[in-house]
Protein backbone atom coordinates (compact mmCIF):
# COMPACT_ATOMS: atom_id res chain seq x y z
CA UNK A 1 0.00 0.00 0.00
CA UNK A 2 0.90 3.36 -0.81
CA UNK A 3 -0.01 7.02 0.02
CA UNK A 4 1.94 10.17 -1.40
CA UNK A 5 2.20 13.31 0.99
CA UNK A 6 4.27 16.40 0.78
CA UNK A 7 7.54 17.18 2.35
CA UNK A 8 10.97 18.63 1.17
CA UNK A 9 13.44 16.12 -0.70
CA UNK A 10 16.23 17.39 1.48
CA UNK A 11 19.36 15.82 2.50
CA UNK A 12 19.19 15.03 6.28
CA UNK A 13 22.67 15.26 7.59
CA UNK A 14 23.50 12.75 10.22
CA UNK A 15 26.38 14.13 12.13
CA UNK A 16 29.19 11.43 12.72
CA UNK A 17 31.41 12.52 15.73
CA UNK A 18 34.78 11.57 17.15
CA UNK A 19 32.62 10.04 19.94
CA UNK A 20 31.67 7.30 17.75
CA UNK A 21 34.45 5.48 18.43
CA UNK A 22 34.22 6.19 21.94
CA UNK A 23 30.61 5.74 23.33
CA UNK A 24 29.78 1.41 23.94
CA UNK A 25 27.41 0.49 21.65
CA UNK A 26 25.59 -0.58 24.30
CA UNK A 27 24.85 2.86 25.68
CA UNK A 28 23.55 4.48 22.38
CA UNK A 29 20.63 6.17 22.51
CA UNK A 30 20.36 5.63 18.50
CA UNK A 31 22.36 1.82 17.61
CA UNK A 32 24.19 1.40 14.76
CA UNK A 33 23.13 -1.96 13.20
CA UNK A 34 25.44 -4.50 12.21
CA UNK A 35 22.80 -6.30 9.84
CA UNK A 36 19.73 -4.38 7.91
CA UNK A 37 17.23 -4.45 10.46
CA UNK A 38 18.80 -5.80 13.41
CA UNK A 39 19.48 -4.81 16.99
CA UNK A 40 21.79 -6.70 19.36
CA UNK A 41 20.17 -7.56 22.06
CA UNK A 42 21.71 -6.06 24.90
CA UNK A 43 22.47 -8.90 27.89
CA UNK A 44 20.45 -8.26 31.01
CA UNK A 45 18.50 -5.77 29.78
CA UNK A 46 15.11 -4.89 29.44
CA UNK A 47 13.80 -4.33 26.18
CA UNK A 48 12.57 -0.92 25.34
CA UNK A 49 9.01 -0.62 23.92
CA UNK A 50 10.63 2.31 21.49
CA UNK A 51 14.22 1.26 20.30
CA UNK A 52 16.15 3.70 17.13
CA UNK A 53 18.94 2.30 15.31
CA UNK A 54 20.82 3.77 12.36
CA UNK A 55 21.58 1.92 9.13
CA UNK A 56 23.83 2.89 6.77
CA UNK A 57 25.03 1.17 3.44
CA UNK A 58 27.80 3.29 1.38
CA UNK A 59 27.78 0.33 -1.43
CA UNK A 60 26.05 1.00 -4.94
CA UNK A 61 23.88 -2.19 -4.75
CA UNK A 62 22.85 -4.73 -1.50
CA UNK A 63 20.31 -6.92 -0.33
CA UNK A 64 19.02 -7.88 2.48
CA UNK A 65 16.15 -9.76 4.63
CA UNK A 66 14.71 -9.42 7.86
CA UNK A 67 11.51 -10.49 9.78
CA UNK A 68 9.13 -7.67 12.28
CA UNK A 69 9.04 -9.31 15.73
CA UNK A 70 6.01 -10.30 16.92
CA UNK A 71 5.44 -7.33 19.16
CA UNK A 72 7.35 -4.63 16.98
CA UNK A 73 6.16 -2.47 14.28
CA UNK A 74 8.77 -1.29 12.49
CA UNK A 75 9.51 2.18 10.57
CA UNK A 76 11.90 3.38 8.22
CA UNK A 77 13.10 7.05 7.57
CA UNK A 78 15.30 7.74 4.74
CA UNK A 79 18.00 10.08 5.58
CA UNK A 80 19.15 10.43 1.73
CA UNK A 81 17.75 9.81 -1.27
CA UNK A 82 18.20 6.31 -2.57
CA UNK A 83 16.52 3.96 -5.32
CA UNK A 84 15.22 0.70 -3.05
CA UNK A 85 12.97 -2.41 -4.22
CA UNK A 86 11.29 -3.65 -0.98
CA UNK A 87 9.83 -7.12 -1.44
CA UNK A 88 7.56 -9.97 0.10
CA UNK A 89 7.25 -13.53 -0.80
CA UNK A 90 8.45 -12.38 -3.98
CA UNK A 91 5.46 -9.61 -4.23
CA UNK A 92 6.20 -5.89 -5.18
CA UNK A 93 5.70 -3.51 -2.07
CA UNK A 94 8.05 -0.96 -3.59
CA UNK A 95 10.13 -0.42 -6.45
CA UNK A 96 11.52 3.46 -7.15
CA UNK A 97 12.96 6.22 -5.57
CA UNK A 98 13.16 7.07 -1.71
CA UNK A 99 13.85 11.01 -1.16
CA UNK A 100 15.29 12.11 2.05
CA UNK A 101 12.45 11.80 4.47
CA UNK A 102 10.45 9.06 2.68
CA UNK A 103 9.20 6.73 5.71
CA UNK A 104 7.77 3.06 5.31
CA UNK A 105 6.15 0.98 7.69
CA UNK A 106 6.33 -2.97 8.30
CA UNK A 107 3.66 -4.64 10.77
CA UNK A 108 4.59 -7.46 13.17
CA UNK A 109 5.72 -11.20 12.03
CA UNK A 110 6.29 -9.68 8.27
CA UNK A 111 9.22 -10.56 6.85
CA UNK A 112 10.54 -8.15 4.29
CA UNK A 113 13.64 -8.13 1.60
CA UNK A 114 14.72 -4.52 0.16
CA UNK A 115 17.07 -4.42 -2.66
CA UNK A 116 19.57 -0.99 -2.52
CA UNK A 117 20.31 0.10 -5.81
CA UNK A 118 22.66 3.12 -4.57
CA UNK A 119 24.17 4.07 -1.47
CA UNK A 120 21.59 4.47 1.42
CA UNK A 121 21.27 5.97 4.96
CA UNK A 122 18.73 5.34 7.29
CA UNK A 123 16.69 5.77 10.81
CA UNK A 124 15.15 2.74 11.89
CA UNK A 125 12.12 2.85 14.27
CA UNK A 126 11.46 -0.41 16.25
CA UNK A 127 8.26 0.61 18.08
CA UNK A 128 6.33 -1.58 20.52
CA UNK A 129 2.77 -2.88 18.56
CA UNK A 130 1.08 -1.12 22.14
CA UNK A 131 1.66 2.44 20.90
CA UNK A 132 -0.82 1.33 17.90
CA UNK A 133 -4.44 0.58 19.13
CA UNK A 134 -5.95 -2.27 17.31
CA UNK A 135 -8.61 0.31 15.59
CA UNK A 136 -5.93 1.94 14.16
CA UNK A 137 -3.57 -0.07 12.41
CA UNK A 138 -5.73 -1.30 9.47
CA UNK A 139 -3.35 -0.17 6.91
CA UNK A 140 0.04 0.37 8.27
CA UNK A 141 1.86 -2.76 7.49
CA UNK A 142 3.75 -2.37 3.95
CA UNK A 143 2.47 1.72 4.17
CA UNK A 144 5.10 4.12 2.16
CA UNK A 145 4.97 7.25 2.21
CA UNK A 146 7.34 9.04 -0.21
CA UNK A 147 7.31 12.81 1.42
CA UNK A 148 6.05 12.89 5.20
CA UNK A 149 6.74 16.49 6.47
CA UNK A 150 6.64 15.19 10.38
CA UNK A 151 8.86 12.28 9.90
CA UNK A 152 10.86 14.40 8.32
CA UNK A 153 11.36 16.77 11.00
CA UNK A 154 11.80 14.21 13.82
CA UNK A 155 14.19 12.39 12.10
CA UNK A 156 16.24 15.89 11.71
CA UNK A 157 15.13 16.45 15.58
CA UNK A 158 17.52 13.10 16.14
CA UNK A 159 20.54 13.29 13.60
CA UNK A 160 21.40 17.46 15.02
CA UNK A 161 22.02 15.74 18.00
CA UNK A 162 23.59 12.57 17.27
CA UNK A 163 25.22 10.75 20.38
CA UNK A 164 24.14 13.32 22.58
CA UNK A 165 20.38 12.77 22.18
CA UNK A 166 19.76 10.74 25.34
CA UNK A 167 17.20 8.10 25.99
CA UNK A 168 13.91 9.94 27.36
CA UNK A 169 14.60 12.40 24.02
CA UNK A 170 14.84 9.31 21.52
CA UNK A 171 11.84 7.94 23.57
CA UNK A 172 9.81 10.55 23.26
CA UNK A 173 10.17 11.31 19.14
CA UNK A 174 9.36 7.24 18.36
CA UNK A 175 5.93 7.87 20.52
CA UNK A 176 5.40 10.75 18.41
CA UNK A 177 6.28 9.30 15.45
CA UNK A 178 3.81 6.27 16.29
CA UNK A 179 1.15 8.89 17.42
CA UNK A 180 1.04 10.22 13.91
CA UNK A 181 1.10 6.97 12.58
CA UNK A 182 -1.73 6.05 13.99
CA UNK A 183 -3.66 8.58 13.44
CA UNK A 184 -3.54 8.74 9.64
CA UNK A 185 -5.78 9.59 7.56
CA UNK A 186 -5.57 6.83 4.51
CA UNK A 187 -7.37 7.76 0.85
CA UNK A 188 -10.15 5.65 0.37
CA UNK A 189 -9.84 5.91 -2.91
CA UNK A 190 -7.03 3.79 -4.95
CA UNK A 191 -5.40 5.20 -7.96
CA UNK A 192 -3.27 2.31 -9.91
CA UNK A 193 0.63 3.50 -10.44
CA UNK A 194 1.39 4.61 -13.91
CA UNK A 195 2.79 0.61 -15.61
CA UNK A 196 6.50 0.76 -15.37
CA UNK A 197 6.89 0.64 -18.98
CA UNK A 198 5.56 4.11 -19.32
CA UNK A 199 7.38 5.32 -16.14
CA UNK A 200 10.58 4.12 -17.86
CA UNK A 201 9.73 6.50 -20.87
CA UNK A 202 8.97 9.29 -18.72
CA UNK A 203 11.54 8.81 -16.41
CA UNK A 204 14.08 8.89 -19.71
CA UNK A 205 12.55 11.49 -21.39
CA UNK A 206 13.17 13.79 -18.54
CA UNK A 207 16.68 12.79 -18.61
CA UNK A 208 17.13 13.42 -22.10
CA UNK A 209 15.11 16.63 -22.04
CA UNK A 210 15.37 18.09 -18.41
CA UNK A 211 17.56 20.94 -19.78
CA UNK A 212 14.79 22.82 -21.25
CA UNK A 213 11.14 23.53 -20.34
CA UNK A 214 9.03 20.12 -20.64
CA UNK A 215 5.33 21.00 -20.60
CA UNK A 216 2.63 18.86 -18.68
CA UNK A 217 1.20 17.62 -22.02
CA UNK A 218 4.40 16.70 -23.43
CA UNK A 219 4.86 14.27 -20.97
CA UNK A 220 1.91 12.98 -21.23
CA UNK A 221 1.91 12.47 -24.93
CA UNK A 222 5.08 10.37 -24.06
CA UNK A 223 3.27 7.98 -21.81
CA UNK A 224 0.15 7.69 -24.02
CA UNK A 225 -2.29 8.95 -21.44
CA UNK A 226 -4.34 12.14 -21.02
CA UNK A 227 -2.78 15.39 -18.74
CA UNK A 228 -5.25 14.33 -16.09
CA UNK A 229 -4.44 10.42 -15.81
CA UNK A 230 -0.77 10.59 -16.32
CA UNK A 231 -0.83 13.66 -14.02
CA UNK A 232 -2.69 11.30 -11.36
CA UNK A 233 -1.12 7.85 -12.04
CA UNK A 234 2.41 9.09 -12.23
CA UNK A 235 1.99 11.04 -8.31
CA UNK A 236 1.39 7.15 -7.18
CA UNK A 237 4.11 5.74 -9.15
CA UNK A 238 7.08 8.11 -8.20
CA UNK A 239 5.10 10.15 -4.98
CA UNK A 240 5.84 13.34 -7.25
CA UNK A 241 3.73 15.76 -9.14
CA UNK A 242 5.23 15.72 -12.76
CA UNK A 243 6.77 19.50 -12.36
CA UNK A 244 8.44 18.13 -9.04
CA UNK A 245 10.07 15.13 -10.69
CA UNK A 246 11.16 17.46 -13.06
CA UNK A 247 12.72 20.13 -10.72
CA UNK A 248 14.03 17.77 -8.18
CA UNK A 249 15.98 15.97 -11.28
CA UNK A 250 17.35 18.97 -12.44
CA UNK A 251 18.62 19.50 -8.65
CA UNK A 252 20.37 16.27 -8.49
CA UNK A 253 21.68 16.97 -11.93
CA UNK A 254 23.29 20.16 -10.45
CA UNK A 255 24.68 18.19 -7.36
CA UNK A 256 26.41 16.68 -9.86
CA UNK A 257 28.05 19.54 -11.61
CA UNK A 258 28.69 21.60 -8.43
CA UNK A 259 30.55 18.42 -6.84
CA UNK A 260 32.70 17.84 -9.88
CA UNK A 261 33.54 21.02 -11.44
CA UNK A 262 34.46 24.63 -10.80
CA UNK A 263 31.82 25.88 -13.50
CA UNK A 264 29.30 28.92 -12.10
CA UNK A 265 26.54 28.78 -10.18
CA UNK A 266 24.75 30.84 -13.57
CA UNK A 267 26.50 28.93 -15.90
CA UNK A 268 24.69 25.34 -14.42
CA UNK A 269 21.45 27.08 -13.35
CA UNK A 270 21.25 27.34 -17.10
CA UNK A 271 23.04 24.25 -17.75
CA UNK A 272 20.55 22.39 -15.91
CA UNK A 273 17.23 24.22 -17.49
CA UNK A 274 16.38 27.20 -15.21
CA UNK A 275 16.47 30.21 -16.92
CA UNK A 276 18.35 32.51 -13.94
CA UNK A 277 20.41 31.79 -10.78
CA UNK A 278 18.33 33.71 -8.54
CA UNK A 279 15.45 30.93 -9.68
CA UNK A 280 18.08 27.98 -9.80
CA UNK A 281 19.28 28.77 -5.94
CA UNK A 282 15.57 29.21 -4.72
CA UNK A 283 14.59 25.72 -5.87
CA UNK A 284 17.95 24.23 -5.22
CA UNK A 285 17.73 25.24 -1.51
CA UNK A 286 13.95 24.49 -1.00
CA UNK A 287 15.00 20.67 -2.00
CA UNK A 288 18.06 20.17 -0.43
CA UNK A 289 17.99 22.68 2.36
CA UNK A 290 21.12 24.49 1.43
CA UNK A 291 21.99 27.53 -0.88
CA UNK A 292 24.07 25.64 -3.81
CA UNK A 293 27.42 27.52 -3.13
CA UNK A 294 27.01 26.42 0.34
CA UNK A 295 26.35 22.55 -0.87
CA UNK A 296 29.42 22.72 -2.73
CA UNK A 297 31.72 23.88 0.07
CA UNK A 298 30.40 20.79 2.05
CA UNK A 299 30.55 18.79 -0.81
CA UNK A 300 34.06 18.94 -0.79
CA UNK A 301 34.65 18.92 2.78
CA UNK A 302 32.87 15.55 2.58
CA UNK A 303 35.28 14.45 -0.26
CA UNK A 304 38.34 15.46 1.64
CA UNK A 305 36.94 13.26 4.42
CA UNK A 306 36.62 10.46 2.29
CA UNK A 307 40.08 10.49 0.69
CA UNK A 308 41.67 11.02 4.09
CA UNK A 309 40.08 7.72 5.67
CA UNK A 310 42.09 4.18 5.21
CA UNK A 311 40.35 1.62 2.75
CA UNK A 312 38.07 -0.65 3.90
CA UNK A 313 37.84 -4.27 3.00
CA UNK A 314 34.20 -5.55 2.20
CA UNK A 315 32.27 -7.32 4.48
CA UNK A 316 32.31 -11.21 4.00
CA UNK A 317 28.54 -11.05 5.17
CA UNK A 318 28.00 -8.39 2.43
CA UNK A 319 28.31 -10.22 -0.72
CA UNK A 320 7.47 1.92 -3.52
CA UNK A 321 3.00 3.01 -6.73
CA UNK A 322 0.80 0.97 -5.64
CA UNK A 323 2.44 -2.04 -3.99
CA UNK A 324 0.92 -5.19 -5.09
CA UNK A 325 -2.29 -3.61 -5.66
């Protein structure tokens, strides 16, 4: 199942400290998880009814399984954009994009298998099934939501603190987060996904195209639909409006350009099919929450970082649009 709401495709920053290497794992207020999913248990301790973990994958492609326990719901907060495939008994739940803030939902005793198609970072909520009264949760086990505003915000609430976040604090944003889980107001009406083998059209006649202004009906000409149903079908397929897809493409096209070369900020507003800078830095800081000269210093701060650490052998253990409806 899958409902679309709106929210900022920004880049939430999870701040990794010196103390990482310092504070027992044990002691985290937010874990960091060995395997996808999983939480050591901790020996002699009770188990919390709201536990947070942190996942993070920095390869270009993974998979992985895990099962909800019994008592647990479970939610998932992107911190970065990433392209996932989240499975069950070999059934489509998801298949797409996940912006920054995009949150999905697994009931208890489901077993789920996600396929990362590019480097991923996560928040992962494991939330006793008591914070959901049985009225409530019709719905909420393989729920996606693309763009949720709140979850966006708490999982920002958690990542400008980090390590220092204590316990009663982490506590206290899962129980909000299940509070507005809960209380959700689902469409009653079902609108299928646009069929993949439009999408794919779409998706690469934006790419081939995004550099100049792509109308509404254009688009829909390419996918062989009227304005209205491709406008409609394509919101559940990709959780954007049409104009969004197109903007926030032309944003991560920009990343691009501002990470790799010294060019202008005018000369890749234009580059990247906006017609001034002042226009180009409005959008580019409404989706990724920073002006793009100030995305580009950290850009290469993060680069430096990344040169300067010692290479890391892989793992041996290493190796969403209407769902099924």
């Amino acid at each position: 199942m899958l409902t679309n709401l709106q929210a900022a495709d920004a880049w939430i920053d999870f701040p990794a400290t010196s103390r990482d290497g310092e504070v027992p794992q044990t002691t985290r207020p937010i874990i960091r998880e060995r395997q996808w999913r999983q939480i050591d248990p901790q020996p002699g301790a009770a188990a919390e009814d709201v536990a947070i973990s942190r996942w993070e994958d920095l390869r270009s492609t993974s998979s992985h399984e895990a099962m909800t326990p019994e008592d647990r719901y479970f939610v998932g907060i992107a911190l970065k954009a990433t392209r996932a495939k989240l499975t069950r008994d070999r059934q489509v739940v998801f298949d797409g994009t996940m912006p920054a803030g995009t949150l999905y939902l697994t009931a208890p005793s489901k077993p789920l298998a996600v396929q990362f198609r590019s480097p991923c970072a996560f928040l992962h909520f494991h939330i006793s099934a008591d914070h959901f009264p049985a009225s409530q949760t019709e719905g909420l086990n393989d729920l996606v939501l693309l763009r949720d505003p709140l979850a966006a915000e708490l999982a920002n609430a958690l990542t400008e603190l980090g390590d220092a976040a204590d316990q009663q604090f982490t506590r206290c944003i899962g129980q909000t987060l299940a509070m507005h889980l809960a209380r959700l107001e689902l469409p009653r009406a079902r609108v299928n996904a646009l069929p993949k083998w439009r999408l794919r059209r779409v998706e690469q006649y934006v790419t081939d195209h995004f550099h100049r202004c792509i109308s509404l009906s254009e688009l829909a000409n390419v996918a062989g639909l009227s304005r209205m149903h491709f406008a409609a079908q394509f919101r559940v397929a990709t959780g954007y409006r049409p104009r969004e897809y197109l903007l926030n493409h032309r944003i991560e096209h920009a990343k691009t350009l501002l990470a790799t070369t010294e060019r202008p900020l005018a000369e890749i507003a234009l580059a990247v099919g906006f017609s001034t800078q002042a226009h180009f830095s409005t959008v580019f800081k409404r989706i990724s929450g920073q002006s793009p000269a100030r995305w580009r210093l950290a850009s290469k701060g993060q680069r430096r970082e990344v040169k300067a650490l010692p290479p890391r052998r892989p793992s041996p253990e290493s190796d969403w649009i209407s769902a099924a409806a």
